[in-house]
Protein backbone atom coordinates (compact mmCIF):
# COMPACT_ATOMS: atom_id res chain seq x y z
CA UNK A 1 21.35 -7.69 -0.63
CA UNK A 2 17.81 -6.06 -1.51
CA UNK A 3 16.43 -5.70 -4.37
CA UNK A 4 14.73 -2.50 -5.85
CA UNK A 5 12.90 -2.94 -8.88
CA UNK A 6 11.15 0.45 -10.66
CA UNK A 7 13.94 2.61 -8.78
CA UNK A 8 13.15 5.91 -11.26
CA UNK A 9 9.24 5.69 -10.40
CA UNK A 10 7.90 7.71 -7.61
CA UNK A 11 7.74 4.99 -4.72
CA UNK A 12 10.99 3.45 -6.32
CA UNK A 13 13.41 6.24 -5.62
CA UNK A 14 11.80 6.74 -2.38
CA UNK A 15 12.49 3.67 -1.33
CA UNK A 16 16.15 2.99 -2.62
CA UNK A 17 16.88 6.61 -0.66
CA UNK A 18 15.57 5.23 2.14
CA UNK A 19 17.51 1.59 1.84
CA UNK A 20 20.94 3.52 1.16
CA UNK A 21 20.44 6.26 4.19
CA UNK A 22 20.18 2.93 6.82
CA UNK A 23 23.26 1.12 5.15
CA UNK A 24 21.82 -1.17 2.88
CA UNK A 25 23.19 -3.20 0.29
CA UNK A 26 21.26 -2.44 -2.79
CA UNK A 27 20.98 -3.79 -6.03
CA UNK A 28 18.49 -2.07 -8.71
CA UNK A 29 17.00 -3.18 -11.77
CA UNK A 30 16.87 -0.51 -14.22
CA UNK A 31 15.95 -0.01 -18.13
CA UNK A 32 17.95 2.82 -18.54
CA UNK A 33 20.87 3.54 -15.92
CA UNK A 34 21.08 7.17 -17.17
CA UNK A 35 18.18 7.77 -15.04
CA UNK A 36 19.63 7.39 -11.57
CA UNK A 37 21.01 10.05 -9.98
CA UNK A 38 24.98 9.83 -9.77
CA UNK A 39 24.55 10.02 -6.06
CA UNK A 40 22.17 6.77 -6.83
CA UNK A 41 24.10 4.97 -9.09
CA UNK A 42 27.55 5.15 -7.46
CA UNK A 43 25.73 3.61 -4.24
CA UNK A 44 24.14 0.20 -5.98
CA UNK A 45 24.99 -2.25 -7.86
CA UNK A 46 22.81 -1.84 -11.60
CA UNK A 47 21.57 -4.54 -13.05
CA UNK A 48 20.44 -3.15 -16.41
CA UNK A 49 17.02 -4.11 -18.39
CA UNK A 50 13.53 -4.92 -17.63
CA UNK A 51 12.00 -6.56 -14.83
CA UNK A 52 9.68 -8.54 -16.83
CA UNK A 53 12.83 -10.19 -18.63
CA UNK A 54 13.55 -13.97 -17.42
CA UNK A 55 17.86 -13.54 -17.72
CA UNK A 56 17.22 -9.76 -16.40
CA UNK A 57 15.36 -10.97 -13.07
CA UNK A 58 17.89 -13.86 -12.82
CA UNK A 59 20.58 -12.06 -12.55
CA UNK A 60 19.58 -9.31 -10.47
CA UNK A 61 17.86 -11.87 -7.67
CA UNK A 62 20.85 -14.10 -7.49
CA UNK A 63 22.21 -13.83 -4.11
CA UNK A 64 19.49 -11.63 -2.75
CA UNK A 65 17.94 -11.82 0.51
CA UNK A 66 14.42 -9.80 -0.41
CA UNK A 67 12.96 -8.05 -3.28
CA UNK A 68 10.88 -4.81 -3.71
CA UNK A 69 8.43 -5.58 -6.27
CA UNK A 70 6.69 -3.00 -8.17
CA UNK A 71 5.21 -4.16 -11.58
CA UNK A 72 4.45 -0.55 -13.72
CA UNK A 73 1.20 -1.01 -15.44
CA UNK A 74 1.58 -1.40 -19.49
CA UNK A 75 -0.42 1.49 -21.07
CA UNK A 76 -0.41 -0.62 -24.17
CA UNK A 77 -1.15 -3.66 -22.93
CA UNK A 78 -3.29 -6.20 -24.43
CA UNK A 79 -5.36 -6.54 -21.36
CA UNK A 80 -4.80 -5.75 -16.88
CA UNK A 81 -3.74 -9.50 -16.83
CA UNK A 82 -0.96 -9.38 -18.96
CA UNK A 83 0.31 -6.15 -17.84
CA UNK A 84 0.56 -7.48 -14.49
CA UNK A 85 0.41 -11.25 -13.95
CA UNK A 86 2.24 -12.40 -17.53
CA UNK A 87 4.52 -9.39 -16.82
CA UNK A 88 5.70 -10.79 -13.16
CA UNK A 89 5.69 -14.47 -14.62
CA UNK A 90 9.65 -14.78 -15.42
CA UNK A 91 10.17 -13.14 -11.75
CA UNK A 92 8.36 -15.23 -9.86
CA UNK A 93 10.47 -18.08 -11.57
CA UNK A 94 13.48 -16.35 -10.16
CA UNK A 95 12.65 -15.91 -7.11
CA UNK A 96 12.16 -19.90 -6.44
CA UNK A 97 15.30 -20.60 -8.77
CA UNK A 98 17.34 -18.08 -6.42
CA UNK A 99 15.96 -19.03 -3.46
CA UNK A 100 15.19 -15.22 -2.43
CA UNK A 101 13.51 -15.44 0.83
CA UNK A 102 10.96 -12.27 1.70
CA UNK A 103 9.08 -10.01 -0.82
CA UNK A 104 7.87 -7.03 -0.40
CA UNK A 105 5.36 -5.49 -3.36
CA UNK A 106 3.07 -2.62 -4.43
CA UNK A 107 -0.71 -3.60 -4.80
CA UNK A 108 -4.39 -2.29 -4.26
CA UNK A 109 -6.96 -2.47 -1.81
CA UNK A 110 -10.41 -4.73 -2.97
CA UNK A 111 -9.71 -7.95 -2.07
CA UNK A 112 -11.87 -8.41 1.01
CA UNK A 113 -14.88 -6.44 -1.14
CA UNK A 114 -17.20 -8.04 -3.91
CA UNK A 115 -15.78 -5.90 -5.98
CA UNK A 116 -12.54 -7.19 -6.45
CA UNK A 117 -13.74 -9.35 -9.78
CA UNK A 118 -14.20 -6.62 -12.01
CA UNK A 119 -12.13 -3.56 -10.73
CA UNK A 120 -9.54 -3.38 -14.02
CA UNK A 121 -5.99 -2.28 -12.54
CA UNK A 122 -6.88 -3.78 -8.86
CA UNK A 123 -8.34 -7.31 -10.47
CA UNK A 124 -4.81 -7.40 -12.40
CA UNK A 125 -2.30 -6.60 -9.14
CA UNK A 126 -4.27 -8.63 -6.81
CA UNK A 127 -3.66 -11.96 -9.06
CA UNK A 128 -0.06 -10.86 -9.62
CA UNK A 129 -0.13 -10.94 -5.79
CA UNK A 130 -1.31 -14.31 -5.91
CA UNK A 131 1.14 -15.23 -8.49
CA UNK A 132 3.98 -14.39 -6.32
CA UNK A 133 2.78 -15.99 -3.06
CA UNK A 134 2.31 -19.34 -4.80
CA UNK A 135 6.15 -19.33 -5.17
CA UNK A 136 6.34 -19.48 -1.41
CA UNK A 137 8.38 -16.72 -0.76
CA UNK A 138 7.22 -14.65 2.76
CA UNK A 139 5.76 -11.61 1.26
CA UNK A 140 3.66 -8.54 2.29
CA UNK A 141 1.95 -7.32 -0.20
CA UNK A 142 1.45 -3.37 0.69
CA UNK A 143 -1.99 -2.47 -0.34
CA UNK A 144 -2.87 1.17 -1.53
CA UNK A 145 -5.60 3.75 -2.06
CA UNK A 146 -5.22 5.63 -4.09
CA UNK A 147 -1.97 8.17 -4.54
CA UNK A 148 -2.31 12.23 -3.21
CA UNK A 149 0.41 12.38 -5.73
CA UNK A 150 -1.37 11.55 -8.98
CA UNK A 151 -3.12 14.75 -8.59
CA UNK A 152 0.43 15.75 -10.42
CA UNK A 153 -1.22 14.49 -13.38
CA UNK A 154 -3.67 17.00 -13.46
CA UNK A 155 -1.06 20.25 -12.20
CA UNK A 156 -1.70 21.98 -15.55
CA UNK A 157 -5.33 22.00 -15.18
CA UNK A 158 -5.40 22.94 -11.52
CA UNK A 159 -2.59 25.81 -12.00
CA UNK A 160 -4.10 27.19 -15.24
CA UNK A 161 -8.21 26.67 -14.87
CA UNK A 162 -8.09 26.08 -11.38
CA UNK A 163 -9.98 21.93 -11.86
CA UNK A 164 -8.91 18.82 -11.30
CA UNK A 165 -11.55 15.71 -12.57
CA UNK A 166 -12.04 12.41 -11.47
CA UNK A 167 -15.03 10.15 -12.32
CA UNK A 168 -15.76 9.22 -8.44
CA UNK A 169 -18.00 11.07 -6.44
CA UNK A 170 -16.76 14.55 -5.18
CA UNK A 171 -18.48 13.95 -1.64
CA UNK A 172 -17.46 9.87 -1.36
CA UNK A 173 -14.77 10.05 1.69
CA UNK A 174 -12.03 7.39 0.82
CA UNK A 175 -8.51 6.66 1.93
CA UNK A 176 -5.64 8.40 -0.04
CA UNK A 177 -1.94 8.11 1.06
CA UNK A 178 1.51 10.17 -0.20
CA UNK A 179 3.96 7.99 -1.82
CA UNK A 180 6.83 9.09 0.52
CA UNK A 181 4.57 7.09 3.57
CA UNK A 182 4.23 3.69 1.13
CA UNK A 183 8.31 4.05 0.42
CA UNK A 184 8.59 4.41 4.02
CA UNK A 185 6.82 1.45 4.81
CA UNK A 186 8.29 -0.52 2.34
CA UNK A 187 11.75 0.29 3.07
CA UNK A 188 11.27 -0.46 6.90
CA UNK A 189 10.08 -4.26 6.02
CA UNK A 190 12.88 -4.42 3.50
CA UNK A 191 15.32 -3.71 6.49
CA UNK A 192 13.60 -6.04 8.83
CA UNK A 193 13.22 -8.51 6.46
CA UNK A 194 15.08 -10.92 8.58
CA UNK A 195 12.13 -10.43 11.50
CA UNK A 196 9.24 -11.24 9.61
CA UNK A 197 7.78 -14.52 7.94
CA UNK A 198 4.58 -15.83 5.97
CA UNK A 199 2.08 -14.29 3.75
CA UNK A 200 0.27 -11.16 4.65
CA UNK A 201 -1.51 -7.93 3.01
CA UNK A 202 -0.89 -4.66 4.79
CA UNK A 203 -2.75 -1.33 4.37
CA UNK A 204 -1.66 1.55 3.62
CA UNK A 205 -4.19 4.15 4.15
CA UNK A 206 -2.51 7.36 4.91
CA UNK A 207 -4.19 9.17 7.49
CA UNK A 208 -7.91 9.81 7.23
CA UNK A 209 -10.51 9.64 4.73
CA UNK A 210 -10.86 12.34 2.41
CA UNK A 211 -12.90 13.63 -0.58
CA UNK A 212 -12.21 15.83 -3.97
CA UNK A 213 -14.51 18.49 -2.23
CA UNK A 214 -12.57 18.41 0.43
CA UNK A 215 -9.13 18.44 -1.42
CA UNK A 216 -10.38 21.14 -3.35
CA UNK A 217 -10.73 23.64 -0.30
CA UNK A 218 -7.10 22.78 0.86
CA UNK A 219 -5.75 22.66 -2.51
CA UNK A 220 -7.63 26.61 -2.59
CA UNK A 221 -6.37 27.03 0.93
CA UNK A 222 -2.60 26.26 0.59
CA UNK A 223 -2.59 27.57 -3.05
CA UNK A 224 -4.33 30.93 -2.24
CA UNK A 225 -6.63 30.49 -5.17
CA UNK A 226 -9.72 28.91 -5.95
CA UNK A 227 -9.40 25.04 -7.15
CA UNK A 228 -12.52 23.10 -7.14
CA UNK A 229 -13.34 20.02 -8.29
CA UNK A 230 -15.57 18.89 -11.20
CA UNK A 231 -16.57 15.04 -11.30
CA UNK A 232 -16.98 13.85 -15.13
CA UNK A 233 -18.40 10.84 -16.74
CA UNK A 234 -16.99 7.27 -16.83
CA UNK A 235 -17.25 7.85 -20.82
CA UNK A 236 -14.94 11.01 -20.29
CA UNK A 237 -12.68 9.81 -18.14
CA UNK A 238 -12.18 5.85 -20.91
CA UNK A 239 -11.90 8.72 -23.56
CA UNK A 240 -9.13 10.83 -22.03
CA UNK A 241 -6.95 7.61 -21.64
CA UNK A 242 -7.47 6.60 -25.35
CA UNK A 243 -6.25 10.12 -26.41
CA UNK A 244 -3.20 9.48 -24.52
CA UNK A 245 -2.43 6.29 -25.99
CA UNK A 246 -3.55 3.56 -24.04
CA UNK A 247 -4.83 0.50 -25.37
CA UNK A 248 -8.49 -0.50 -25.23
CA UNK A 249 -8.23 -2.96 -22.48
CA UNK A 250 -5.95 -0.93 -20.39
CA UNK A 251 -7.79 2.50 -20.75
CA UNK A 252 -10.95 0.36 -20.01
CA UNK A 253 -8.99 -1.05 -16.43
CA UNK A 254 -8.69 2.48 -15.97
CA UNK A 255 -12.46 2.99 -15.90
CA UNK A 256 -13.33 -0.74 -14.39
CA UNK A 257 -11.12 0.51 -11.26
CA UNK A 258 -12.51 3.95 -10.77
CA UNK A 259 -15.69 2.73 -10.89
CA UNK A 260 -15.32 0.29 -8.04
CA UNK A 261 -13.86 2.99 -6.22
CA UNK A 262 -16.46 4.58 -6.50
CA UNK A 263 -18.18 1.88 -5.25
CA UNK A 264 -16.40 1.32 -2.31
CA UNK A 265 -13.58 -0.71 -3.14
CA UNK A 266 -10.96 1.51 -1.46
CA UNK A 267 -13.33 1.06 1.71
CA UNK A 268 -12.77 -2.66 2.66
CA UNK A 269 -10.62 -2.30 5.09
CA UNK A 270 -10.64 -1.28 8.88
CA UNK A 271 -8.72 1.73 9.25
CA UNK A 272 -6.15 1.08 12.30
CA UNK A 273 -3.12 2.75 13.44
CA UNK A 274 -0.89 0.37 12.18
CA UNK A 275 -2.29 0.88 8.78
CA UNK A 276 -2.99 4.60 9.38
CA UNK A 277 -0.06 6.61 8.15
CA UNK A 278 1.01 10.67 8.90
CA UNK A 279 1.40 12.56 5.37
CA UNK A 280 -2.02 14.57 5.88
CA UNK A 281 -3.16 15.97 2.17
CA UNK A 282 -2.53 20.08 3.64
CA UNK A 283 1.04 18.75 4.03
CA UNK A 284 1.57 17.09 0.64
CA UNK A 285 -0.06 20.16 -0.71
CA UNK A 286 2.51 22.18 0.64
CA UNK A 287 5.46 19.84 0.75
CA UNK A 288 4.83 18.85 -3.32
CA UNK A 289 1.82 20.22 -4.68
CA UNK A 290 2.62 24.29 -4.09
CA UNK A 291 6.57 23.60 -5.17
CA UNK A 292 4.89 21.66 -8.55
CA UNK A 293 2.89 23.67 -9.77
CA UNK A 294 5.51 27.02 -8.80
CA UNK A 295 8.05 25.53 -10.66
């Protein structure tokens, strides 16, 4: 039995499609089972409620043989720490109370850099990471760049003024991987759980470094209009994130971890071709950028 926690996020359904095309025995915690598709939920055994929730976690690891561990940042969060490391507390209780044997989970690069400290979302998954390996458990904590498909975020702007913003650098060349390639590599440890042991972070870089300039001329290539990219202040980009609701703290992670990006922080690690993976950003564009912004 696996485990799938977040299975309505983007890496989360991903990765329970994957799990259910091999075979596998699935088991999903989920706030609201409406979301799954019927497909989905006629496939996996539900465990309804959140993932932060002691009797929730309990229940769902209880007989399980590995976990998929995805903690969804808290918008409203009183600070990173609590949306990630007081959020994953009552699971990592489970998992020595149930004796689940691997992990797998969704982090962020930064740990080998000095920048890991102070870099807001990245300072608050890497000690969540740490959380869960003091439990024991073999784990591999999957660490990411960040995501081609946030850039969904910004589909209004880029179909209707033709920009998409980001604090960083518009020339700074960093990693950047689809989410389709991190639920692939995710589901194929989840499978093999049974053939790997200890604790160990793995990369997942997608398959070159890339800038906004340079995502700018595909996105203008594949979309056969002009889309260009237009780097704003760190100010801006905290402001933006208040106006949507975020608490101080978190809206200030937001910053924290851009800014160490921008930095570098993404940069750490020696790109290989085990952690190199194939989604190039032309083929996202076309595969789930174009069909977006169409629809």
């Amino acid at each position: 039995m696996i485990v799938v926690t977040a299975p309505t996020g983007d890496i989360g359904h991903q990765v329970v499609e994957n799990l259910l095309e091999h075979g596998a025995s699935v088991r999903v915690i989920v706030r609201d089972p409406s979301r799954l598709p019927d497909i989905v939920h006629n496939k996996v055994d539900v465990v309804q409620g959140s993932h932060a929730d002691a009797d929730t976690v309990n229940r769902a690891f209880k007989g399980a043989e590995a976990v998929f561990w995805l903690a969804p940042a808290d918008a409203k969060a009183e600070s990173v720490m609590a949306a990630y490391v007081d959020f994953s507390r009552p699971a990592a209780e489970a998992l020595k109370a149930n004796d689940v044997k691997r992990v797998v989970g969704i982090t962020a690069l930064g740990r080998t850099t000095p920048l890991a400290g102070n870099a807001g979302y990245v300072t608050g998954s890497l000690a969540m990471d740490d959380l869960i390996a003091s439990t024991g458990v073999d784990f591999r904590a999957l660490t990411m760049p960040s995501f081609m498909d946030n850039l969904l975020m910004q589909a209004a702007s880029i179909k209707n003024q033709g920009l998409f913003f980001s604090p960083i650098s518009g020339d700074l060349k960093l990693p950047s991987c689809a989410t389709r390639d991190i639920a692939a590599v995710a589901a194929r440890l989840l499978l093999d759980y049974a053939n790997w042991s200890g604790q160990q972070e793995l990369a997942v870089l997608g398959p070159e470094n890339i800038s906004f300039n340079d995502m700018a001329e595909i996105m203008s290539d594949v979309l056969g209009t002009p889309v260009r990219f237009q780097q704003s202040t760190f100010e801006a980009y905290k402001a933006r994130f208040l106006q949507f609701g975020f608490s101080e703290a978190m809206a200030q992670g937001m910053t924290d971890m851009a800014d160490a990006k921008n930095r570098g922080l993404d940069l750490g690690v020696e790109r290989t071709p085990e952690n190199t993976t194939p989604t190039s950003f032309r083929q996202w564009c076309e595969d789930v950028l174009r069909p977006a912004l169409l629809a």
